[in-house]
N, C-alpha and C. Protein backbone atom coordinates (compact mmCIF):
# COMPACT_ATOMS: atom_id res chain seq x y z
N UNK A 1 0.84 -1.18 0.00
CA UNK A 1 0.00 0.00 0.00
C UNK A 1 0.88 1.24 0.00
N UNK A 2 0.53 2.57 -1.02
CA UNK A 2 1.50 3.26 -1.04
C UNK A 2 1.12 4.22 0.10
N UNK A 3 1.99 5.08 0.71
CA UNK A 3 2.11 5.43 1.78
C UNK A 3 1.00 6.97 1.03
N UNK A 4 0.48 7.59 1.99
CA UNK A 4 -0.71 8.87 1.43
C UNK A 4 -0.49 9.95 2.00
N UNK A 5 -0.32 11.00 1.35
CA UNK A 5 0.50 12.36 1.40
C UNK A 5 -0.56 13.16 1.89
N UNK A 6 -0.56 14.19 2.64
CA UNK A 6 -1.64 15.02 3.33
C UNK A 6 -1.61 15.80 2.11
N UNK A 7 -0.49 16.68 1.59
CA UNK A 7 -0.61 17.47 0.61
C UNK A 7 -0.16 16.94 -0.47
N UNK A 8 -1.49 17.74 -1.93
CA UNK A 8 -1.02 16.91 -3.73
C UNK A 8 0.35 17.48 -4.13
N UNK A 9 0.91 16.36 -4.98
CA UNK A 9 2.19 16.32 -5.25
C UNK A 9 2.83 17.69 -6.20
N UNK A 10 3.58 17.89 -5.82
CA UNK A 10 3.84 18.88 -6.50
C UNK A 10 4.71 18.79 -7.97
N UNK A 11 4.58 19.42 -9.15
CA UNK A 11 5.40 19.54 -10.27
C UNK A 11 6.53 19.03 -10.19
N UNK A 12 7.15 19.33 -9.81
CA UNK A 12 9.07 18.67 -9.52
C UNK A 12 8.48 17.09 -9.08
N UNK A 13 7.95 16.75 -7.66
CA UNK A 13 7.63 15.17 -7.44
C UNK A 13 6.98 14.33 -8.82
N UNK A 14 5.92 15.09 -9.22
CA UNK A 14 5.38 14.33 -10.72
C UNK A 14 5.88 13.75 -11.89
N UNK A 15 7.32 14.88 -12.07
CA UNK A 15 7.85 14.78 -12.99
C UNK A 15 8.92 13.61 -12.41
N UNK A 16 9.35 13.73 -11.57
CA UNK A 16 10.21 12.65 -10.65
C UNK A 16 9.28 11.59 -11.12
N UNK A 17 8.75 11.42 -10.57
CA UNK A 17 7.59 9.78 -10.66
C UNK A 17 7.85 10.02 -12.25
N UNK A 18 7.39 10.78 -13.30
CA UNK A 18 7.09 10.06 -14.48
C UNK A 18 8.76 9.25 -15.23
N UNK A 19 9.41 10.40 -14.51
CA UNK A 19 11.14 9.79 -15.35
C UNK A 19 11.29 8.38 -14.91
N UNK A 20 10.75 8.64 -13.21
CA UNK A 20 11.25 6.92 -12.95
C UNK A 20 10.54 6.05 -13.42
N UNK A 21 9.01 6.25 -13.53
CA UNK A 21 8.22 5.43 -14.59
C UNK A 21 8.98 4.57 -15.63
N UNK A 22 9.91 5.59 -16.31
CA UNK A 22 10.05 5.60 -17.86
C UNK A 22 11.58 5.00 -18.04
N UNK A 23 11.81 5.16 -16.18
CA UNK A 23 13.64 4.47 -16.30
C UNK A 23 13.87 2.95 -16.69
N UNK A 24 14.02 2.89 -17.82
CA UNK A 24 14.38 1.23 -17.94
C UNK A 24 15.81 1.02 -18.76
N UNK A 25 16.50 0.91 -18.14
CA UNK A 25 17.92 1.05 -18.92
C UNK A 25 18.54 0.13 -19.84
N UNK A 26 17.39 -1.02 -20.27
CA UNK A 26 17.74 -1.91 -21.43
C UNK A 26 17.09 -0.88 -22.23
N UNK A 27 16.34 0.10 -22.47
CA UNK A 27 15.51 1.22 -23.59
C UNK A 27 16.49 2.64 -23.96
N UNK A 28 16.27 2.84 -25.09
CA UNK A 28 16.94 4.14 -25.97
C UNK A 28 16.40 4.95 -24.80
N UNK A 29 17.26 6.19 -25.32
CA UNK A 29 16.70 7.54 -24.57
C UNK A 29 15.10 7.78 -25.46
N UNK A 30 15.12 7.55 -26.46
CA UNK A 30 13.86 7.80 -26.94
C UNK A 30 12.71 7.04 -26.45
N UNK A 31 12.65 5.45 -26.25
CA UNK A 31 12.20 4.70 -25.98
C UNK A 31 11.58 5.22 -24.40
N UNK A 32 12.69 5.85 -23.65
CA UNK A 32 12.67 6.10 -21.79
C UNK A 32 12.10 7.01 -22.07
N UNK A 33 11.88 8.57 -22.86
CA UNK A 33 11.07 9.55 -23.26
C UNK A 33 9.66 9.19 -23.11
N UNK A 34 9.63 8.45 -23.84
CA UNK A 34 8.08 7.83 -25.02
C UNK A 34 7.70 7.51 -23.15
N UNK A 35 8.42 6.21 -22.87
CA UNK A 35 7.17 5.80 -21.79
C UNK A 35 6.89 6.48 -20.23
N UNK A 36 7.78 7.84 -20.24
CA UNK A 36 7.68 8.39 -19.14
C UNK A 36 7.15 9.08 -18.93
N UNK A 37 6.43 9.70 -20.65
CA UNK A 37 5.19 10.25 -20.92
C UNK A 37 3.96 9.62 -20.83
N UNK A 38 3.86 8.51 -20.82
CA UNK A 38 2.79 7.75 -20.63
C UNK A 38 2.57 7.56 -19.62
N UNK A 39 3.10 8.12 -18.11
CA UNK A 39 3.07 7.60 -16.93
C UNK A 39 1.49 8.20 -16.52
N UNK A 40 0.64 7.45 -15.94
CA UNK A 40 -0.53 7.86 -15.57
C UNK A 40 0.01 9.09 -14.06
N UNK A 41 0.61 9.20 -13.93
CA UNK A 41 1.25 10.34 -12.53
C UNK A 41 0.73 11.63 -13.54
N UNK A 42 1.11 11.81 -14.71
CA UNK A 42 1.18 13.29 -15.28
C UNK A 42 -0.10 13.37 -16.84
N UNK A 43 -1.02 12.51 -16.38
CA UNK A 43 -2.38 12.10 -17.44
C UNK A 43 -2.77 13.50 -17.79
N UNK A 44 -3.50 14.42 -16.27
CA UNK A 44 -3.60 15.51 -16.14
C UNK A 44 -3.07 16.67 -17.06
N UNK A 45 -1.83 16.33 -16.82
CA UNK A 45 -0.65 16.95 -17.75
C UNK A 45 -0.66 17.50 -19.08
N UNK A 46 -0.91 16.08 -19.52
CA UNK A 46 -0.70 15.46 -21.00
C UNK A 46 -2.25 16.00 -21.31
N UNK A 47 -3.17 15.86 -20.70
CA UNK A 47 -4.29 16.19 -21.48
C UNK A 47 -5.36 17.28 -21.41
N UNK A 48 -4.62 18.08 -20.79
CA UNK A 48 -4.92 19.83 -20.41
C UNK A 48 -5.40 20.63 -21.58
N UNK A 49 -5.01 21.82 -21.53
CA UNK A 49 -5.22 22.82 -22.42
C UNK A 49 -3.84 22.92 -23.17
N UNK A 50 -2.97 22.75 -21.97
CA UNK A 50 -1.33 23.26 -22.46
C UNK A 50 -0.58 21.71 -22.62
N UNK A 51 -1.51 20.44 -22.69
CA UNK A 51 -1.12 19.17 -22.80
C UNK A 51 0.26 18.74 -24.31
N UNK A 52 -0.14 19.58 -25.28
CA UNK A 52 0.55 19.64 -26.45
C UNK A 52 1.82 20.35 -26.10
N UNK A 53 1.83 21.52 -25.14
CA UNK A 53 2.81 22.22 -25.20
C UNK A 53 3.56 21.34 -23.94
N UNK A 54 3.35 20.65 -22.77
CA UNK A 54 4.03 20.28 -21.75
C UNK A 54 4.38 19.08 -22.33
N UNK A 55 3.82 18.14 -23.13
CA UNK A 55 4.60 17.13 -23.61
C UNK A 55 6.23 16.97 -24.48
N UNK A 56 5.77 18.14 -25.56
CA UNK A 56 6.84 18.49 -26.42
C UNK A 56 7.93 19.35 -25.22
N UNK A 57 7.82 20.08 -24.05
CA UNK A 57 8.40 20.26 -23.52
C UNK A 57 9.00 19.09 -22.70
N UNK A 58 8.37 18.37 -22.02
CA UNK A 58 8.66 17.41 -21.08
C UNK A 58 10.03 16.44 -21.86
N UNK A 59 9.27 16.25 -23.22
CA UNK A 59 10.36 15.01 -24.07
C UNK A 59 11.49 15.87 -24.38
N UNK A 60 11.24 16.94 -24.24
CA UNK A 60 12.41 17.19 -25.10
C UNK A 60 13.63 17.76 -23.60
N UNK A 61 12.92 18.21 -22.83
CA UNK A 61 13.92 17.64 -21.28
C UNK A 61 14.38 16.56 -21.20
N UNK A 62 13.78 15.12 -21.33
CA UNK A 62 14.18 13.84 -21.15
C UNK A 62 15.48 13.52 -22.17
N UNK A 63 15.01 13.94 -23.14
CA UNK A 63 15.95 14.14 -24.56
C UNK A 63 16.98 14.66 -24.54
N UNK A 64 17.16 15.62 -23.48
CA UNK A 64 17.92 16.60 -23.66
C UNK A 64 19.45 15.91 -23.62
N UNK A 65 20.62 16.06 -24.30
CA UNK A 65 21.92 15.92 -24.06
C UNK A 65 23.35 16.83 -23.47
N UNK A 66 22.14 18.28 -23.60
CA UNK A 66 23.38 19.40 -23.39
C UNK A 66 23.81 19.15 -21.86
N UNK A 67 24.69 20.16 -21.66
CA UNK A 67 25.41 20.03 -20.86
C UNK A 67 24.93 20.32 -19.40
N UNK A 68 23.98 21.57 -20.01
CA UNK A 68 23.31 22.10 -18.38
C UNK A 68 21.78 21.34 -18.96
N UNK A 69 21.18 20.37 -18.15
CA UNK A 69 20.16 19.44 -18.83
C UNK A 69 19.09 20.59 -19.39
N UNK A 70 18.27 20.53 -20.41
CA UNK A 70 17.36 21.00 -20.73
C UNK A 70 17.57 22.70 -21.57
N UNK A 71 18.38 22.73 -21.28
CA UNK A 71 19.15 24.44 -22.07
C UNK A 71 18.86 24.61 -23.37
N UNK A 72 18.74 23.35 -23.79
CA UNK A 72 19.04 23.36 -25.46
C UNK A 72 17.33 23.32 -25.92
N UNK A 73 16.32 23.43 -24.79
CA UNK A 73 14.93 23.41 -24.80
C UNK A 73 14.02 24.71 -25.01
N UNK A 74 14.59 25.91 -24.59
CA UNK A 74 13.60 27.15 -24.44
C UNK A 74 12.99 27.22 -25.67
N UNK A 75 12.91 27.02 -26.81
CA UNK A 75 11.77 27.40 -27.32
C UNK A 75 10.06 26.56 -26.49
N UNK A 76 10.20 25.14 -26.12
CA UNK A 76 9.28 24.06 -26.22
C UNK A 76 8.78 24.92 -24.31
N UNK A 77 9.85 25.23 -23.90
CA UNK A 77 9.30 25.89 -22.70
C UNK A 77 8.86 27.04 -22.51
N UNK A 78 9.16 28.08 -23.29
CA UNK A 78 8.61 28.91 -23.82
C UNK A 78 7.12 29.53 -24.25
N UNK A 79 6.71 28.40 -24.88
CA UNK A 79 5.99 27.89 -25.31
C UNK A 79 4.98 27.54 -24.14
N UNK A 80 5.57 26.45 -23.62
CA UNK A 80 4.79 25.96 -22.47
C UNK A 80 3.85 27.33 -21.48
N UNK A 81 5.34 27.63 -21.16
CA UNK A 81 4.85 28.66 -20.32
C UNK A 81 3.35 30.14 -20.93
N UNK A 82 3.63 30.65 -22.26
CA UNK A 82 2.94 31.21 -22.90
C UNK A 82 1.55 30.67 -22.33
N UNK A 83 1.37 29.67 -22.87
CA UNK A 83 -0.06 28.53 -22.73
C UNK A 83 -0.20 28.71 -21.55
N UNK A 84 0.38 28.42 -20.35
CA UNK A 84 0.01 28.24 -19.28
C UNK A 84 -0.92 30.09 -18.63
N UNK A 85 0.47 31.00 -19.31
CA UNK A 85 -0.30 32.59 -19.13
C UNK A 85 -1.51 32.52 -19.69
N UNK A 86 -1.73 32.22 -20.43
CA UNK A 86 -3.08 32.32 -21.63
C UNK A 86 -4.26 31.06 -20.73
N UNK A 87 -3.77 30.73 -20.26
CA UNK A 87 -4.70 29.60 -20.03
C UNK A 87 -5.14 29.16 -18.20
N UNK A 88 -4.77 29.92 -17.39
CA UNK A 88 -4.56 30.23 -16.18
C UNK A 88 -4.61 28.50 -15.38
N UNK A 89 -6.07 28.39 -15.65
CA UNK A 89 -6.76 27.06 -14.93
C UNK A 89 -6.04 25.73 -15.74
N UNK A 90 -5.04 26.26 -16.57
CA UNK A 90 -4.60 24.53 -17.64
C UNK A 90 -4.27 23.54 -16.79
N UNK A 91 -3.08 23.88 -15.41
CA UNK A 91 -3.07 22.99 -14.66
C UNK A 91 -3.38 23.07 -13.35
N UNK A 92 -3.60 22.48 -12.18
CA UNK A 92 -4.40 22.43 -10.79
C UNK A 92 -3.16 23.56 -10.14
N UNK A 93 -4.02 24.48 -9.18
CA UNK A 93 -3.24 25.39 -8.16
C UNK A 93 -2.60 24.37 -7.46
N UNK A 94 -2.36 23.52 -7.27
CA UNK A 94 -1.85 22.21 -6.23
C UNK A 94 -0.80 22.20 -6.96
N UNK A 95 -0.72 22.03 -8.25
CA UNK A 95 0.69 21.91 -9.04
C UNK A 95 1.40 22.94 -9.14
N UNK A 96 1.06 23.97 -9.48
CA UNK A 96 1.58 25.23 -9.55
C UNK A 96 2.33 26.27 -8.78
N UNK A 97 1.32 25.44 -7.12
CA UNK A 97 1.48 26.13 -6.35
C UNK A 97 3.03 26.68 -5.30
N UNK A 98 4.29 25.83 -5.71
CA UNK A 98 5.73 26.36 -5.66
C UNK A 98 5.66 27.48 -6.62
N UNK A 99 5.23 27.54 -7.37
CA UNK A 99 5.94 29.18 -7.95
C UNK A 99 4.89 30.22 -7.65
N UNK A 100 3.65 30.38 -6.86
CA UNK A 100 3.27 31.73 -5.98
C UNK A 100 3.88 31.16 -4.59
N UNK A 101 4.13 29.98 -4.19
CA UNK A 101 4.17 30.24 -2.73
C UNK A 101 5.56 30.87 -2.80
N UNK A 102 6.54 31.60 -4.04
CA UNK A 102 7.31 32.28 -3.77
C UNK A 102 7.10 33.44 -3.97
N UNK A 103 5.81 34.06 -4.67
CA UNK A 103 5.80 35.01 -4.91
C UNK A 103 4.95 35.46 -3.38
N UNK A 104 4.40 34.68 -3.06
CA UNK A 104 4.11 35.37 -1.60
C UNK A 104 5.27 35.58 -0.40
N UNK A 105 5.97 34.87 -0.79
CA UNK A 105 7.47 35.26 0.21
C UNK A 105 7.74 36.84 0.31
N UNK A 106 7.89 37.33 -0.82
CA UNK A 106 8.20 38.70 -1.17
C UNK A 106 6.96 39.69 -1.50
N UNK A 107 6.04 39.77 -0.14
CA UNK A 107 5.05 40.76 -0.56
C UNK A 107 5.35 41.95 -0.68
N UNK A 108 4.18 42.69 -1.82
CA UNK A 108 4.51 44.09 -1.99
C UNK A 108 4.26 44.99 -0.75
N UNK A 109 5.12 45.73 -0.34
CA UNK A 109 4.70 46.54 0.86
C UNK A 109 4.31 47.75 0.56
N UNK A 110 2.95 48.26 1.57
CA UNK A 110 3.02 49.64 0.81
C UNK A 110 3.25 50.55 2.24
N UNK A 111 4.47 51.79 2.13
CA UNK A 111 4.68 51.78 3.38
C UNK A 111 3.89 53.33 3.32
N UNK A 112 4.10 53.39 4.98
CA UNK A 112 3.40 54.94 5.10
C UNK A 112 4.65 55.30 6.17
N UNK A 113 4.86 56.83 5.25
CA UNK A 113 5.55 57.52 6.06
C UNK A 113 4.78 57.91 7.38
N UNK A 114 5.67 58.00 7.94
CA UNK A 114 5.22 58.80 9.70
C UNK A 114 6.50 59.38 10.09
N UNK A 115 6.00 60.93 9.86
CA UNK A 115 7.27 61.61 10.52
C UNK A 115 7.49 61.79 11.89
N UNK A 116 9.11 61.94 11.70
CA UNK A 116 9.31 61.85 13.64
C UNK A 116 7.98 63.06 14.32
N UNK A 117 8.49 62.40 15.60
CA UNK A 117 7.45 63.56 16.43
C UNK A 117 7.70 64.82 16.77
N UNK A 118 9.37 65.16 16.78
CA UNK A 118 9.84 66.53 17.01
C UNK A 118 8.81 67.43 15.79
N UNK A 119 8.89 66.76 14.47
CA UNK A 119 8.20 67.73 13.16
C UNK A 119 7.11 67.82 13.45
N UNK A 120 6.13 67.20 14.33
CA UNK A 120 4.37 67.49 14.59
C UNK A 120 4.80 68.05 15.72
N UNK A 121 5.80 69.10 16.19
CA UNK A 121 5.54 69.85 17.56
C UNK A 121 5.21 71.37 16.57
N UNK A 122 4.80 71.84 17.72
CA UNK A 122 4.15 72.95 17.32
C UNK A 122 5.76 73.81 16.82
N UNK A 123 5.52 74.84 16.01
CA UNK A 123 6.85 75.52 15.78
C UNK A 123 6.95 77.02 16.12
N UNK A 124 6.07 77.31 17.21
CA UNK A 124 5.96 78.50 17.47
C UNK A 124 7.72 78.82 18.68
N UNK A 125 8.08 79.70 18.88
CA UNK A 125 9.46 79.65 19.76
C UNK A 125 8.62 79.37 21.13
N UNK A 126 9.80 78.92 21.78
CA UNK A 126 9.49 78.25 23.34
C UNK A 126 10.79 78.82 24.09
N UNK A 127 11.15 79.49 23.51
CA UNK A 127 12.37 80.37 24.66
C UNK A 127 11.79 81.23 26.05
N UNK A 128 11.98 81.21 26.71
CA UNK A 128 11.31 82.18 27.95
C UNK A 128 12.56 83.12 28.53
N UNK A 129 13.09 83.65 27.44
CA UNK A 129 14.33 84.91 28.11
C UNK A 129 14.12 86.17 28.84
């Protein structure tokens, strides 16, 4: 029985599960592509709004040979991402939700000045010579 997570998995874990899905090391890199896309973990994924664009992205990460993994990808992510602006709801706030829970790290502040208190004293003279 697999062990049951209080909170849904997030993007990075999914994609984890689908590579290992797809790890079979008697298979081509193409072959390990093909079935790590098929992993029922990332169905959701695959059959969204932005399903066309996260696949061709996803394979072509798996694919990838350069040096820093996936570099040689920005157009297919690019892409991805576009779709995802255009398309808000394509995938679940549960998935998504690492990239606002950073944008809430850094809220906008809106500050209010408050000047010292010497400047709200009255400015009439107070000498008694």
């Amino acid at each position: 029985m697999e062990p049951h997570f209080s909170s849904p998995p997030s993007m990075e874990s999914l994609l984890a599960e689908a590579v290992a899905y797809g790890n079979d090391e008697n298979e081509s890199l193409e072959a390990k592509a093909q079935k790590a896309l098929e992993c029922p973990c990332i169905a959701d994924l695959r059959n969204g709004p932005c399903g066309v664009q996260f696949s061709e992205s996803f394979l072509c990460f798996l694919k990838s040979t350069s040096e820093e993994k996936g570099s040689d990808c920005v157009h297919p992510f690019v892409a991805l991402q576009n779709c995802i602006k255009a398309n808000p709801n394509a995938f679940s706030k549960d998935i998504l939700e690492e990239a606002e829970e950073k944008k809430e790290e850094e809220p906008t502040q809106e500050y209010k000045i408050i000047p010292p208190i010497w400047s709200r004293e009255s400015q009439s003279p107070k000498s008694k010579l």
